[in-house]
Every structure is written in structure tokens, then in C-alpha cells.
C-alpha atoms as a PDB file:
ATOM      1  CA  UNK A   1     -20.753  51.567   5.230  1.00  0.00           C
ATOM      2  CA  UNK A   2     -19.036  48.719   6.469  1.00  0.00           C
ATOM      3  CA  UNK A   3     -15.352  48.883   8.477  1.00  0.00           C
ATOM      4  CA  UNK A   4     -12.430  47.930   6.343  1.00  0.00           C
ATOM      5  CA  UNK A   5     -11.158  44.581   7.137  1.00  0.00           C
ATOM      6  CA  UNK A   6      -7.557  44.017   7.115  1.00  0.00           C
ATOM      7  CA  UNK A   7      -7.282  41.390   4.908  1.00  0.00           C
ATOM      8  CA  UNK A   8      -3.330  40.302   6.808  1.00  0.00           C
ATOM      9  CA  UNK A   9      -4.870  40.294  10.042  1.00  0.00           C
ATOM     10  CA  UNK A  10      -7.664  37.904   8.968  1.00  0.00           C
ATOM     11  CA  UNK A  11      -5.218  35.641   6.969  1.00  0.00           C
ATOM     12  CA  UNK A  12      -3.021  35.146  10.169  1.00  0.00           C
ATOM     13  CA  UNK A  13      -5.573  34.448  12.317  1.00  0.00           C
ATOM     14  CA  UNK A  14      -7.062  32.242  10.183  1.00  0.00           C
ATOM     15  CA  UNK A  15      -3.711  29.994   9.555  1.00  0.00           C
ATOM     16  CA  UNK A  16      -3.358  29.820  13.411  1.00  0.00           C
ATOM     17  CA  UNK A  17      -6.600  28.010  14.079  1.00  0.00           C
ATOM     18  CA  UNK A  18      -5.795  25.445  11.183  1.00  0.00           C
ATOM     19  CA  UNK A  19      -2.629  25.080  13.216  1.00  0.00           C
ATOM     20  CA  UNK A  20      -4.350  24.500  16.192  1.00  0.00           C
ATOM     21  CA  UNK A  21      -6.874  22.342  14.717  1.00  0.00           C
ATOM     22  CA  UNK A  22      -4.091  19.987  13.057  1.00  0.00           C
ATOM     23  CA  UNK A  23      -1.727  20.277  16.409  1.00  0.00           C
ATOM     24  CA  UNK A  24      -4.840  18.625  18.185  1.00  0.00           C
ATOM     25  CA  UNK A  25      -5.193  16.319  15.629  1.00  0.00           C
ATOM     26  CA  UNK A  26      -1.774  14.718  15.999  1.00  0.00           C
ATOM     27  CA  UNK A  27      -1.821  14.951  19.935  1.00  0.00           C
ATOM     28  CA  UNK A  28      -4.723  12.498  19.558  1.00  0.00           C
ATOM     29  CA  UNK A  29      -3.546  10.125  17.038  1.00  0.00           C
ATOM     30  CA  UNK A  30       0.308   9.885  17.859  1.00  0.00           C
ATOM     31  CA  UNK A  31       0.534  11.170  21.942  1.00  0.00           C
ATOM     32  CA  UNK A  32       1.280   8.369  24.105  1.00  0.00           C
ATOM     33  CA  UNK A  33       2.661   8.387  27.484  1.00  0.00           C
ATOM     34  CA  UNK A  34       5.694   6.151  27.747  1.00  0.00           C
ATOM     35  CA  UNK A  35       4.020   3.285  29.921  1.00  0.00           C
ATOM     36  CA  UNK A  36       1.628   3.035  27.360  1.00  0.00           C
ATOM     37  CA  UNK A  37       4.266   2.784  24.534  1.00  0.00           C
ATOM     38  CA  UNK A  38       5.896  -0.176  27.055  1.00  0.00           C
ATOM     39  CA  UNK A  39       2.701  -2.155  27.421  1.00  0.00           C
ATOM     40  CA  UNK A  40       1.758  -1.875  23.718  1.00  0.00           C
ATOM     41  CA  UNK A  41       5.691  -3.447  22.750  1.00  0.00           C
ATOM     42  CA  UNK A  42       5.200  -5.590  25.957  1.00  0.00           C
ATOM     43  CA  UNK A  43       2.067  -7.195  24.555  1.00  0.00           C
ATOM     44  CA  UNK A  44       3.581  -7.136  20.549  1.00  0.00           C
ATOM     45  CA  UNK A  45       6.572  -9.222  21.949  1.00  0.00           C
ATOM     46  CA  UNK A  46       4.634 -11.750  24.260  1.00  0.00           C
ATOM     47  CA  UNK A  47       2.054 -12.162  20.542  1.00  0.00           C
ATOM     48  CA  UNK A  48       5.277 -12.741  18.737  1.00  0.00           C
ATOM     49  CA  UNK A  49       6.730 -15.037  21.056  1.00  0.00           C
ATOM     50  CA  UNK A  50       3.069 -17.025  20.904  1.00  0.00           C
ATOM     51  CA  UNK A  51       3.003 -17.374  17.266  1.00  0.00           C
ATOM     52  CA  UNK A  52       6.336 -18.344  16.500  1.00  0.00           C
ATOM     53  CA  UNK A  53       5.982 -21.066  19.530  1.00  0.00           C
ATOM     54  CA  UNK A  54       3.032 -22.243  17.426  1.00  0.00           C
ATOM     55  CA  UNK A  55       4.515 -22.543  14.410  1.00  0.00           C
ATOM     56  CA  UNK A  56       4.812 -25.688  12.467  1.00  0.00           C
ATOM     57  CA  UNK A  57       7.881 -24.891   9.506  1.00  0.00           C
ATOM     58  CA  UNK A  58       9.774 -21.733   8.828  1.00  0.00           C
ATOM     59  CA  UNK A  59       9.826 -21.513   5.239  1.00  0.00           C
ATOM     60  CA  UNK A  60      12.743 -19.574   5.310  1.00  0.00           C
ATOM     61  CA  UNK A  61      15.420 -22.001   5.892  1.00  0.00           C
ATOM     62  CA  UNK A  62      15.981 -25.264   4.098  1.00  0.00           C
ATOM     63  CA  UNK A  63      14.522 -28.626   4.963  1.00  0.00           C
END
């Protein structure tokens, strides 16, 4: 016969690796260090600045 299993102990320890597997999940999809939060705005702003030098009418204002 078989040891009984403790069926709380199991449970708990079974919630803390899908913690562990989710807390790696996020670390990889939203951690970023800070210079590469700058140089990902930096670039945004220097595309923005591009397009709207390239543009031919805003539509948004009259005439």
C-alpha cells in the first residue's frame, strides 16, 4: 500500500509553480531596463517627427 498524499500540500505546491511559471512569463514580455524604454520612445519620437515632416494635408483642420 501506497503512502497517503496530502492532498493541501500538493495543491500549494502546485499553485506556486504556476506562479512561477506566469512571473517568468511577464519578466519576459514586459521587463525592460530603463535605457531601453528611452531608446524605444527616442526612436517612436524621431518616426513621428519623420512622418508628420512628410506629410502632405492634415485632414483635421480646415482648408
Amino acid at each position: 500500500m501506497s503512502d497517503p498524499v496530502n492532498l493541501n500540500k500538493f495543491r500549494k505546491v502546485k499553485e506556486k509553480a504556476e506562479k512561477e511559471t506566469r512571473a517568468q512569463e511577464n519578466r519576459a514580455k514586459f521587463g525592460q531596463t530603463k535605457a531601453a524604454k528611452k531608446l524605444d520612445k527616442a526612436r517612436a519620437d524621431k518616426l513621428k517627427k519623420l512622418t508628420d515632416g512628410h506629410r502632405l494635408q492634415d485632414f483635421g483642420k480646415d482648408g
